[in-house]
N, C-alpha and C. Protein backbone atom coordinates (compact mmCIF):
# COMPACT_ATOMS: atom_id res chain seq x y z
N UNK A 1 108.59 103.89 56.84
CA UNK A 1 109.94 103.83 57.44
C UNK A 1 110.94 104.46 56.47
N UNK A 2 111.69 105.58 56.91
CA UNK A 2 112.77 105.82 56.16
C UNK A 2 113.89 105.04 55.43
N UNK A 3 114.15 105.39 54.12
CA UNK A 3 114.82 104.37 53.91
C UNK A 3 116.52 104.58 54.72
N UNK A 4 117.57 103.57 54.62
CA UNK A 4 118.62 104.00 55.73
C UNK A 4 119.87 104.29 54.44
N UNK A 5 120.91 105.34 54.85
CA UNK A 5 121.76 105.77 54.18
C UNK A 5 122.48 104.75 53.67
N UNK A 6 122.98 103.72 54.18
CA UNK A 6 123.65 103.04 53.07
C UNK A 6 123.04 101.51 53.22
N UNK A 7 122.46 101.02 52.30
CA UNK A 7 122.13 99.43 51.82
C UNK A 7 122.97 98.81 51.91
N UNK A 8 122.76 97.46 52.97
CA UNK A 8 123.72 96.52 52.57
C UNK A 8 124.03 95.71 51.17
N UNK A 9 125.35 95.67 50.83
CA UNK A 9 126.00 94.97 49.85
C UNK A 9 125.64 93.98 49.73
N UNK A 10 125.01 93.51 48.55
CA UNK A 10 123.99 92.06 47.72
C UNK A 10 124.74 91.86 46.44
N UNK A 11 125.10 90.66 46.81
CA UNK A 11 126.02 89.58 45.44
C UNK A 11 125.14 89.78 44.61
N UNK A 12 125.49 89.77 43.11
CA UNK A 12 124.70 89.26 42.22
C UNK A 12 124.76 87.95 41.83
N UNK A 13 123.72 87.19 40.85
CA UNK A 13 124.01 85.80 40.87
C UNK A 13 125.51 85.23 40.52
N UNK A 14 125.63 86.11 39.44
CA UNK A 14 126.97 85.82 39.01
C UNK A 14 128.27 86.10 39.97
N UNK A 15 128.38 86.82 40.83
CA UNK A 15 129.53 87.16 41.61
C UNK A 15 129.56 86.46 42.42
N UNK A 16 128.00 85.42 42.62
CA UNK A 16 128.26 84.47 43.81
C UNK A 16 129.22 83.33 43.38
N UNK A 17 128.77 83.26 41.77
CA UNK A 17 129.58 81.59 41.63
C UNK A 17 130.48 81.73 41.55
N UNK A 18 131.19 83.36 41.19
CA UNK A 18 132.57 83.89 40.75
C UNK A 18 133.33 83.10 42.32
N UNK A 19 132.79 83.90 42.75
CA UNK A 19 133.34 84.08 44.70
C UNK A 19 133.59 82.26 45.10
N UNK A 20 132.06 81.69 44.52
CA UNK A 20 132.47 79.89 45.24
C UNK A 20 133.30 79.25 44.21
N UNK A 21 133.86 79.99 42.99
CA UNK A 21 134.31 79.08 41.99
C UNK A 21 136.15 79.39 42.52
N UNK A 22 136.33 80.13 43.73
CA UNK A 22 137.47 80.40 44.18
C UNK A 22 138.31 79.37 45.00
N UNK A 23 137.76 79.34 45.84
CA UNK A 23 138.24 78.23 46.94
C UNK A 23 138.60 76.56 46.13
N UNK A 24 140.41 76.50 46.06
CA UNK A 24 140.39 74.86 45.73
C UNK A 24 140.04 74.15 46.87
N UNK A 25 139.77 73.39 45.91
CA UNK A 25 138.58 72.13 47.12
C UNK A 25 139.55 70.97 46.96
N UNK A 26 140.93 71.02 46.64
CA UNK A 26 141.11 69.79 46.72
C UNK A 26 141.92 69.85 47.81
N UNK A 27 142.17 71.12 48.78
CA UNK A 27 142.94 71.24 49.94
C UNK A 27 141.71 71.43 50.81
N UNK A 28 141.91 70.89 52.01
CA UNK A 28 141.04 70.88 53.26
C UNK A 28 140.69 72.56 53.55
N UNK A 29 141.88 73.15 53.86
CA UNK A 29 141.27 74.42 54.57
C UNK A 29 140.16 75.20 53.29
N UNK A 30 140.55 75.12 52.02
CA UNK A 30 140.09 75.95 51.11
C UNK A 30 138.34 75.03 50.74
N UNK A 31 138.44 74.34 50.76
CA UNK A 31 137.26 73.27 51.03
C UNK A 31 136.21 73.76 52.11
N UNK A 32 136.92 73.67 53.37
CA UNK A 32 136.00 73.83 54.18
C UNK A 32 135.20 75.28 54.45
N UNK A 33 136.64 76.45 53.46
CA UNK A 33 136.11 77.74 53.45
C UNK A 33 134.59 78.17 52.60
N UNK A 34 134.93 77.25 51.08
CA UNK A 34 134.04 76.82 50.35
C UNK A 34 132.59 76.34 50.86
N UNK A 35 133.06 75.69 52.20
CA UNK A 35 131.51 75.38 52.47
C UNK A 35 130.53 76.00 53.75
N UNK A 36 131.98 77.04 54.07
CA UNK A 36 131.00 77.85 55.23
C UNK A 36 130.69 79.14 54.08
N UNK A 37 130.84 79.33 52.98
CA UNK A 37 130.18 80.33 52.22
C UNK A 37 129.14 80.25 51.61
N UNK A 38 128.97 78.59 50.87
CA UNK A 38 128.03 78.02 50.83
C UNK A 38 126.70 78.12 51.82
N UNK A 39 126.95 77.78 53.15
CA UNK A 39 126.17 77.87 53.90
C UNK A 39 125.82 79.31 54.66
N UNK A 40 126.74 79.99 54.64
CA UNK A 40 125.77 81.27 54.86
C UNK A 40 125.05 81.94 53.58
N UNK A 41 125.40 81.51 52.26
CA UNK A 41 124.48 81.94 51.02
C UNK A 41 123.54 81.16 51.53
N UNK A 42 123.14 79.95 51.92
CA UNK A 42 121.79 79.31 51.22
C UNK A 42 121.26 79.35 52.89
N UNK A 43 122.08 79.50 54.31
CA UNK A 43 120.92 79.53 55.23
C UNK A 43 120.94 81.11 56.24
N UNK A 44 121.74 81.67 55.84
CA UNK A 44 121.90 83.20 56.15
C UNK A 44 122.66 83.25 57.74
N UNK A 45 123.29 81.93 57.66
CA UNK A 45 123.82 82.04 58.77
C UNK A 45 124.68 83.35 59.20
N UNK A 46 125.49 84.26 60.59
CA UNK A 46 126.31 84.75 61.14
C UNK A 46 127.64 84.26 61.10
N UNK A 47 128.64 84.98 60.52
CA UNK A 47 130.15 83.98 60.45
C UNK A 47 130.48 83.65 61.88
N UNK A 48 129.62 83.83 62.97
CA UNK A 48 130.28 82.80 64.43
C UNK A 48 129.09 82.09 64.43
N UNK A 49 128.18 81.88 64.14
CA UNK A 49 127.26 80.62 64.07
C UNK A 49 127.87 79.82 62.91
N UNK A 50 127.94 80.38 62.19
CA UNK A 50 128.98 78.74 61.19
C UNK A 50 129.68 78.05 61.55
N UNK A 51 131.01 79.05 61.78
CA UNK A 51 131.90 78.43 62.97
C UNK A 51 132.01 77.55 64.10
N UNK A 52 130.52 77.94 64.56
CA UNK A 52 130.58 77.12 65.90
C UNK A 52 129.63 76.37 65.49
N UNK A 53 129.14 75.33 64.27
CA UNK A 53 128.70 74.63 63.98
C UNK A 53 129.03 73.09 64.36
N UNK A 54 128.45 72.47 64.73
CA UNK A 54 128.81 70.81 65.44
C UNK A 54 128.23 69.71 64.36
N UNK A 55 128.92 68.44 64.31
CA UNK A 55 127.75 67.75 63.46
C UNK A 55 126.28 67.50 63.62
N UNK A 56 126.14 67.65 64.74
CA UNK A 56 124.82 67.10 65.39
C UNK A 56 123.83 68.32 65.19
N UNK A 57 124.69 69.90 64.94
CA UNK A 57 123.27 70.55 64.41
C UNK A 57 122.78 70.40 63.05
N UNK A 58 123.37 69.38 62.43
CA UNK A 58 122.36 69.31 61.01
C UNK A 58 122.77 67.89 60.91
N UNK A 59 121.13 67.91 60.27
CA UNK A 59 120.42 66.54 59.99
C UNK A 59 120.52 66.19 58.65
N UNK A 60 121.81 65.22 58.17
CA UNK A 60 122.39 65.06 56.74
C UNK A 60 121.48 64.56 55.79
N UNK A 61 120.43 64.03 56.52
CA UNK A 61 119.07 63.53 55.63
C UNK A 61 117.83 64.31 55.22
N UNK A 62 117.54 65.17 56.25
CA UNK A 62 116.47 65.93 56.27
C UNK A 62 116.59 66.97 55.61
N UNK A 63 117.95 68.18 55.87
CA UNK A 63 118.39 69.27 55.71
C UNK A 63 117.98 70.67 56.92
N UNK A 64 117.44 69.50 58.61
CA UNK A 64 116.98 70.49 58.82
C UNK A 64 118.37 70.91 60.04
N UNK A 65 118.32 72.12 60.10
CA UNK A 65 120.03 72.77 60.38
C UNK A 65 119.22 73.19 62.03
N UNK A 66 120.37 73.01 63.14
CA UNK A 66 120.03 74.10 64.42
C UNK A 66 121.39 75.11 64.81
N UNK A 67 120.53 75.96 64.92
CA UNK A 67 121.36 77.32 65.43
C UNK A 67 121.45 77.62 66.50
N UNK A 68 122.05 76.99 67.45
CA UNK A 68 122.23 77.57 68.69
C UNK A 68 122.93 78.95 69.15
N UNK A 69 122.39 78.97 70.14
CA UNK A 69 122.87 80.32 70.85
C UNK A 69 123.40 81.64 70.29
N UNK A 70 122.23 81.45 68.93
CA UNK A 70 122.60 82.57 68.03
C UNK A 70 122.83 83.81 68.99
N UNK A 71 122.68 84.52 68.11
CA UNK A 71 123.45 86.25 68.69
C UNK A 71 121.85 86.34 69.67
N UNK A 72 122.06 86.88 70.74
CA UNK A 72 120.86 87.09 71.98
C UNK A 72 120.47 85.81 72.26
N UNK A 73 121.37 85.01 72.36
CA UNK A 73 121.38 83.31 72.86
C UNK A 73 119.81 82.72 72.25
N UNK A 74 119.31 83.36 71.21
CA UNK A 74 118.48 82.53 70.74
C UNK A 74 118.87 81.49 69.72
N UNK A 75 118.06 80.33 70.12
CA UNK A 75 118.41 78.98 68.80
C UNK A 75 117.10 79.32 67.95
N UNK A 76 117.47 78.59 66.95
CA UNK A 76 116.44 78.85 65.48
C UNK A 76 116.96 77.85 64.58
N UNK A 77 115.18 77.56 63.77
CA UNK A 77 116.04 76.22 62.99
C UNK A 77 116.12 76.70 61.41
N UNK A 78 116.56 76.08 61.06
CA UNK A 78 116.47 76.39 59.27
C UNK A 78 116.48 75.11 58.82
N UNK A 79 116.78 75.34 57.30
CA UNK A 79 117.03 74.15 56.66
C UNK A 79 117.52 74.53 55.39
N UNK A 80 118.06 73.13 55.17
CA UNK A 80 119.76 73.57 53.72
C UNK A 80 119.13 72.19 52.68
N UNK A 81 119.01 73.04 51.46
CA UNK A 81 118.77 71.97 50.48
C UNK A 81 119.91 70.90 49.84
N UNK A 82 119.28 70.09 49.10
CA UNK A 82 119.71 68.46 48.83
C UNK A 82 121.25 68.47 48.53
N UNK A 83 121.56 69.59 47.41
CA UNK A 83 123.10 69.89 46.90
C UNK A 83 123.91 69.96 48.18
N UNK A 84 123.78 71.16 48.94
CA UNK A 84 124.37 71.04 50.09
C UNK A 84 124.72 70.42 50.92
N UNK A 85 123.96 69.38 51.33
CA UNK A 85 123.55 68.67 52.00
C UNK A 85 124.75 67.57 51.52
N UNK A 86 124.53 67.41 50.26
CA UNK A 86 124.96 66.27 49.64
C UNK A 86 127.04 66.55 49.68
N UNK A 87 127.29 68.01 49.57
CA UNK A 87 128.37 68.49 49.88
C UNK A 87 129.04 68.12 51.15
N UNK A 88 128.12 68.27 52.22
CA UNK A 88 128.43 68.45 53.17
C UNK A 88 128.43 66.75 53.72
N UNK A 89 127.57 65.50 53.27
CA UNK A 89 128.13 64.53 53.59
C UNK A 89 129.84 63.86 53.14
N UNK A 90 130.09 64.71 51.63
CA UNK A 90 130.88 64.15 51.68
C UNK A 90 132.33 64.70 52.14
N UNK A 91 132.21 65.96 52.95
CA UNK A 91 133.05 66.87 53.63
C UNK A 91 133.29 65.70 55.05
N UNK A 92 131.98 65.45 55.53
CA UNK A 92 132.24 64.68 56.40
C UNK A 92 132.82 63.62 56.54
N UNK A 93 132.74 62.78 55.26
CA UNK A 93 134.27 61.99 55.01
C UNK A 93 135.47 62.37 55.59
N UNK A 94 135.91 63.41 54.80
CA UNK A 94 136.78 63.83 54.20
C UNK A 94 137.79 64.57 55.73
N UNK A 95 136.68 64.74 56.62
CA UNK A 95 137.14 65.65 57.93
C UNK A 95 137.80 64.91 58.73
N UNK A 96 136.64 63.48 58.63
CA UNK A 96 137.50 62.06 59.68
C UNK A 96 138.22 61.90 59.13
N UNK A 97 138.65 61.48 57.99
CA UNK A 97 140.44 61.17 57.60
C UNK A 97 140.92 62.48 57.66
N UNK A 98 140.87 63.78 57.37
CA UNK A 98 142.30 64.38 57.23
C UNK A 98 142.10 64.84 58.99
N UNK A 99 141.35 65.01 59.93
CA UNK A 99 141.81 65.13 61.44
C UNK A 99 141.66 64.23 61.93
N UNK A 100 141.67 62.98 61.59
CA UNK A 100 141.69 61.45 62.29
C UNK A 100 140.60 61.76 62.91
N UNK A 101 139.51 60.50 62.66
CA UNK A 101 138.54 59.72 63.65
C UNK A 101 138.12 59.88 65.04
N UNK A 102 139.86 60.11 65.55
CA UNK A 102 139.67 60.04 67.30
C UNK A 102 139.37 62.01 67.34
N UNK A 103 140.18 62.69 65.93
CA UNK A 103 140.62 64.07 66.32
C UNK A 103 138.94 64.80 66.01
N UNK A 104 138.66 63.90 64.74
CA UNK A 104 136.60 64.36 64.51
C UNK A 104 136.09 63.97 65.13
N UNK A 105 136.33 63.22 66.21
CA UNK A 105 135.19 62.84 67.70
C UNK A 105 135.42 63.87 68.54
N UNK A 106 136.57 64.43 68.80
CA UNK A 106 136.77 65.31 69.81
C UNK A 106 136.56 66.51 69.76
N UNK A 107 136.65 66.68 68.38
CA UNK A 107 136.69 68.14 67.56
C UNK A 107 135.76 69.05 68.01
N UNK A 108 134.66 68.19 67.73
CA UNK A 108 133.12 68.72 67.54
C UNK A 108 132.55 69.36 66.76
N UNK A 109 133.28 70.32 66.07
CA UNK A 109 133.39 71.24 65.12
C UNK A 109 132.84 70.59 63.63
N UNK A 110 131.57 70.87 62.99
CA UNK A 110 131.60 70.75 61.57
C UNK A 110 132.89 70.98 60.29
N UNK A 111 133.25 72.24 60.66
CA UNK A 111 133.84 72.72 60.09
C UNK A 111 135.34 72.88 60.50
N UNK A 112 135.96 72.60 61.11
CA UNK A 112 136.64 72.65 62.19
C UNK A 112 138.38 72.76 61.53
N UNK A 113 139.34 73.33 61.85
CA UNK A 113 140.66 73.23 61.52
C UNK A 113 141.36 72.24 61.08
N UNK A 114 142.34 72.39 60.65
CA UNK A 114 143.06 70.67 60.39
C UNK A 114 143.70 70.17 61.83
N UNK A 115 143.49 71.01 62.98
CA UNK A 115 143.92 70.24 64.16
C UNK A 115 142.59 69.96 64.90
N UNK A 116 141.36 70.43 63.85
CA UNK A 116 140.17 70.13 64.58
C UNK A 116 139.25 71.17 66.11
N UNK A 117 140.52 72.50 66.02
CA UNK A 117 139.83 73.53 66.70
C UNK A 117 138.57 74.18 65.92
N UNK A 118 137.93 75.41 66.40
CA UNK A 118 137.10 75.96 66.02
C UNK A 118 138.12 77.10 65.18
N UNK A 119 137.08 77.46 63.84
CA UNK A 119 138.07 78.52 62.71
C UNK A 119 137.21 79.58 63.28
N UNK A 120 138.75 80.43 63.96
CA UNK A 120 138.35 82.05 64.37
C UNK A 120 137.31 83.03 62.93
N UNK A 121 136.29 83.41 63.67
CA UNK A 121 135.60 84.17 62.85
C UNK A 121 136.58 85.41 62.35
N UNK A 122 137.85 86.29 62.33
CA UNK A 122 138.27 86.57 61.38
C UNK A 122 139.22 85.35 60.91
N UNK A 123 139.68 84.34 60.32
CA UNK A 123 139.92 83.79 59.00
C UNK A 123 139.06 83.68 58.55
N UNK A 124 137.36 83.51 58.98
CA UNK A 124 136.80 83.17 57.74
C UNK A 124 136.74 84.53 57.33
N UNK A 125 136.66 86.15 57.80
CA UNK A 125 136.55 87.32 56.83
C UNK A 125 137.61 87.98 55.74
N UNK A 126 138.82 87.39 56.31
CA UNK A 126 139.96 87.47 55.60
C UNK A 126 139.87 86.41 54.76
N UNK A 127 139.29 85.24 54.81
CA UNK A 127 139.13 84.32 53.45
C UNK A 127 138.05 84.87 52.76
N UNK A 128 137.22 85.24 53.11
CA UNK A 128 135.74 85.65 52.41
C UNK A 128 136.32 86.99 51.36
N UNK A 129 137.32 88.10 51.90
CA UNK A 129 137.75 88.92 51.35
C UNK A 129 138.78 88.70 49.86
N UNK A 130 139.41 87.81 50.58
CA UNK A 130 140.69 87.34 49.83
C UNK A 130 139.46 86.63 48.04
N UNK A 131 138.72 85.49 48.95
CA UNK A 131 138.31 85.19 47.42
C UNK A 131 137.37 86.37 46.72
N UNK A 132 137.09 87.08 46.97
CA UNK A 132 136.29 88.12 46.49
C UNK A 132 136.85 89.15 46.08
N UNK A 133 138.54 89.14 46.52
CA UNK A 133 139.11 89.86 45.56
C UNK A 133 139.79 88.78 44.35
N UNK A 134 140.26 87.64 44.15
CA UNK A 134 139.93 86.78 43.23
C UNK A 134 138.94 86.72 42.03
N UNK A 135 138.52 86.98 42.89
CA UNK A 135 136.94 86.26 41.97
C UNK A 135 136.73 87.99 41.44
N UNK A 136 137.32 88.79 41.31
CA UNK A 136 137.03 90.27 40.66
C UNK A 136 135.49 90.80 41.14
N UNK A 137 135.17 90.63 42.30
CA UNK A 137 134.17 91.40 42.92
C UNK A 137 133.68 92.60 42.94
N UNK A 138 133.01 93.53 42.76
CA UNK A 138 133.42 94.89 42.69
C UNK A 138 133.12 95.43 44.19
N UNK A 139 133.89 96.47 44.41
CA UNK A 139 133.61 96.77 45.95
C UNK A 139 134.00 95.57 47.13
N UNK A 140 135.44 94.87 46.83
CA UNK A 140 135.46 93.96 47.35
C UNK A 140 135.82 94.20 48.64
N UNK A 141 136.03 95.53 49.14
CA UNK A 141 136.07 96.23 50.88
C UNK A 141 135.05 95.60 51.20
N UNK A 142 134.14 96.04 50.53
CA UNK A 142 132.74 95.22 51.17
C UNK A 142 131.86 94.42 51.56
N UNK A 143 132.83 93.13 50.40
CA UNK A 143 132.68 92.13 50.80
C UNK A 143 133.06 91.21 51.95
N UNK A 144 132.27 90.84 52.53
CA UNK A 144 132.42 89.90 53.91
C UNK A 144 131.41 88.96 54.13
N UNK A 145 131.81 88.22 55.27
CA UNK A 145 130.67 87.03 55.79
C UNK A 145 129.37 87.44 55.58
N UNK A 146 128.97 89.09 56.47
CA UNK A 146 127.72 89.42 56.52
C UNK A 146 127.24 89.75 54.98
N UNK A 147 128.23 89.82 54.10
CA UNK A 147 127.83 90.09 52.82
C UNK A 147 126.98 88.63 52.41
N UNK A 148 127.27 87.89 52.42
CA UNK A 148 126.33 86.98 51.94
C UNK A 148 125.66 86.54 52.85
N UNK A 149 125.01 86.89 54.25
CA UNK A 149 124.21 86.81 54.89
C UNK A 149 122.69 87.75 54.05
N UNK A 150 123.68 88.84 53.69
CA UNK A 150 122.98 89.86 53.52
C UNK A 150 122.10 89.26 51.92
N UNK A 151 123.03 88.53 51.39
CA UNK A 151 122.42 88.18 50.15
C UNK A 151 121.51 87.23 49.77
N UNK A 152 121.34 85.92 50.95
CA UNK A 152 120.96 85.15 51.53
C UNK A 152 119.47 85.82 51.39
N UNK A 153 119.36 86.84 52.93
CA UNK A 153 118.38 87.75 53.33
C UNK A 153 117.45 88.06 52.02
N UNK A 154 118.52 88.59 51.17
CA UNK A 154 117.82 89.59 49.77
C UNK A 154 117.14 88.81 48.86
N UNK A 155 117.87 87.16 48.67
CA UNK A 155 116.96 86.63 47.75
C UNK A 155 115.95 85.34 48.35
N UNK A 156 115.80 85.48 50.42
CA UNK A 156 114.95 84.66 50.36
C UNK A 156 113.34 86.00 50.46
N UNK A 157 113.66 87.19 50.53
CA UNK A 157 112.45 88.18 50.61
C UNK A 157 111.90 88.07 49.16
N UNK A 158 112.68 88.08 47.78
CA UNK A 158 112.64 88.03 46.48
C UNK A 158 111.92 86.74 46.29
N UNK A 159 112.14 86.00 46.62
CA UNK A 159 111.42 84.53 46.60
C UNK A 159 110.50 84.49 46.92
N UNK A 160 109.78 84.74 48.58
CA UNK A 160 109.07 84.80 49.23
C UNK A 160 108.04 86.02 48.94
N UNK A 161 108.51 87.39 49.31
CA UNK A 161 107.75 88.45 49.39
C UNK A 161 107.24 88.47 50.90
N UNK A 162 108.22 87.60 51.93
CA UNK A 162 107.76 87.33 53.07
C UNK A 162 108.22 88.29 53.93
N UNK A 163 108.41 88.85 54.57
CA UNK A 163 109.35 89.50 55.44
C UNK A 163 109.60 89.06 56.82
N UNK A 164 108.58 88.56 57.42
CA UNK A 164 108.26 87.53 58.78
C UNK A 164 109.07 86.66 58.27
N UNK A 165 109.36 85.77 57.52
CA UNK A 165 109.68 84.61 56.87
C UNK A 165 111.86 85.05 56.69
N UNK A 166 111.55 86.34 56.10
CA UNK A 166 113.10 86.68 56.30
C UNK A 166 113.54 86.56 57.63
N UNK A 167 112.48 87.51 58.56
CA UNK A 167 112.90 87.90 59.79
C UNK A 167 113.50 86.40 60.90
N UNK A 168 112.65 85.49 61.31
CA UNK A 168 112.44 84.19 61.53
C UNK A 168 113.49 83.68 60.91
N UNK A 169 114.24 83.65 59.66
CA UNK A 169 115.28 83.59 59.38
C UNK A 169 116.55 83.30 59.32
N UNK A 170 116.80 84.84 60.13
CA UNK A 170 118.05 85.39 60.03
C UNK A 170 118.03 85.68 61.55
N UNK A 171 116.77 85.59 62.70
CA UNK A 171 116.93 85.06 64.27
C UNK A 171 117.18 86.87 64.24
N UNK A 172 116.01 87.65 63.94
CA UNK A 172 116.18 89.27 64.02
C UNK A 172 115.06 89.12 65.20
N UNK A 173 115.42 89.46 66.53
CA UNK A 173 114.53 89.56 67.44
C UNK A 173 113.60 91.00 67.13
N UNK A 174 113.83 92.12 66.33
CA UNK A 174 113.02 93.21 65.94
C UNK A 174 112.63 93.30 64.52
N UNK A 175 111.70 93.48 64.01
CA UNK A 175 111.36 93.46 62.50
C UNK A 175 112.09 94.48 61.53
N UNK A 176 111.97 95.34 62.53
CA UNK A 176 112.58 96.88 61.89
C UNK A 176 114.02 96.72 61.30
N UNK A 177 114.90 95.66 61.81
CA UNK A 177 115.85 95.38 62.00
C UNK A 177 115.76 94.40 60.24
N UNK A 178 114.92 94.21 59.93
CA UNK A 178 114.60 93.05 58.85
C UNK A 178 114.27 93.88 57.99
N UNK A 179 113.82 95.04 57.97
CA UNK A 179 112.99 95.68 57.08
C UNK A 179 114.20 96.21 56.03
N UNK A 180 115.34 96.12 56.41
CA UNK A 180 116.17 97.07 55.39
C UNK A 180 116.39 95.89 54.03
N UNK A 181 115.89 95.24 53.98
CA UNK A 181 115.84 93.98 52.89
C UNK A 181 114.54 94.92 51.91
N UNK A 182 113.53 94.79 52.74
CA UNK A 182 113.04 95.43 51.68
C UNK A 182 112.94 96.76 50.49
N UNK A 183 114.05 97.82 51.43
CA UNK A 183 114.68 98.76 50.58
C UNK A 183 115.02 98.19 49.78
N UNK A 184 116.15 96.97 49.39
CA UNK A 184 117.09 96.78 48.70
C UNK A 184 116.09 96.29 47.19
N UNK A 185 115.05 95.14 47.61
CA UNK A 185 114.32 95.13 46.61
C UNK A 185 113.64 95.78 46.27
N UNK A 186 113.59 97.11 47.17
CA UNK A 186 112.67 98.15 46.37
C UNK A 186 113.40 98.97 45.16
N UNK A 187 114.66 99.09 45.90
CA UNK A 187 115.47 99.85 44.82
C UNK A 187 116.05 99.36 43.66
N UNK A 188 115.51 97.95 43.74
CA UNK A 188 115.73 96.93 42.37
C UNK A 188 115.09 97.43 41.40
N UNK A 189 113.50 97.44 42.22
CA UNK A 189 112.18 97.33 41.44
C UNK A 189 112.28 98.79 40.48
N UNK A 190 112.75 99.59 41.34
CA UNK A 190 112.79 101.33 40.84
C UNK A 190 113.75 101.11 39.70
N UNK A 191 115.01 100.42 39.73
CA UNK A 191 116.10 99.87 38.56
C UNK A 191 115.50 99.26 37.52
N UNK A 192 114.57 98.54 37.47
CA UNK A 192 114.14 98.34 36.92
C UNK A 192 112.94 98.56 36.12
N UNK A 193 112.16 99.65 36.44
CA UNK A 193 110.91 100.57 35.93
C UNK A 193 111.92 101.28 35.18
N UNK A 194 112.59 101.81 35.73
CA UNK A 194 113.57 103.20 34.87
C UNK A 194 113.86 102.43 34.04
N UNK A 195 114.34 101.27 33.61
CA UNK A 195 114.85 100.61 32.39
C UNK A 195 113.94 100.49 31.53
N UNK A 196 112.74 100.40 32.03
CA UNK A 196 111.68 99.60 30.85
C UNK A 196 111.57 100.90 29.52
């Protein structure tokens, strides 16, 4: 397969914590931005599958997450480890008091506004941008939601060596469509021969 003209944009480790060490967490909106970035780093979610996240698709004990009506109305499950997890119970505190009880029953929304609507998928790209120009990103045009989808993607193939396992994923109904992950670690691997 040819490789494709331009590679998607992959955080390095360090630009990730730069990027989550942005958002104050001691204000709700910047909090909750904090934790839909979180969660598309560690489950490769789509910035409108975050968004339209409910409590009931993740299981605060287990870590195992559902994705509904992803992009081509397919659902797919994943799962989010213990830290997160552990974040995200205590977000859930934090949601019933600052949109009242009656306003987080109605809400539905995980993540949801301080009036408890759903957060339009551009604020989260204009927040995703904003801290990434903060956080001294390089190429921070480029940074966006799908950017850490994309990075997500890059270091569960690096982990794995799976590509089915990426694909299944990230809910890619075509493989081919998955395969551009493995350019990216190929052109690591080449970065790194030339160095030795």
């Amino acid at each position: 397969m040819a490789r494709p003209d331009k590679l998607p944009r992959v955080l390095k480790e360090e630009e990730t914590d730069r990027l989550l060490a942005q958002p104050n967490q001691r204000y709700f909106g910047p909090h909750r931005d904090y934790l839909f970035m979180r969660l598309m780093l560690k489950a490769g979610l789509r910035a409108s599958e975050a968004t339209a996240l409910r409590p009931e698709h993740i299981d605060l004990m287990s870590g195992k997450l559902s994705v509904r009506e992803g992009k081509g109305a397919k659902d797919r499950t994943l799962w989010v480890g213990e830290e997160v997890l552990e974040e995200l119970r205590e977000w859930t505190g934090r949601r019933s008091e600052e949109i009242g009880e009656e306003g987080a029953g109605s809400s539905g929304f995980l993540l949801p506004t301080r009036k408890g609507t759903e957060v339009a998928t551009s604020h989260l790209r204009r927040s995703v941008k904003r801290y990434a120009r903060k956080a001294s990103v390089e190429e921070v045009g480029r940074v966006s939601p799908h950017t850490l989808r994309h990075t997500f993607a890059t270091r569960l193939y690096r982990e794995t060596g799976n590509i089915r396992m990426v694909q299944k994923a990230l809910g890619h109904s075509d493989l081919s469509t998955t395969m551009i992950y493995t350019h990216v670690v190929d052109e690591e691997l080449e970065g790194a021969m030339k160095e030795l």
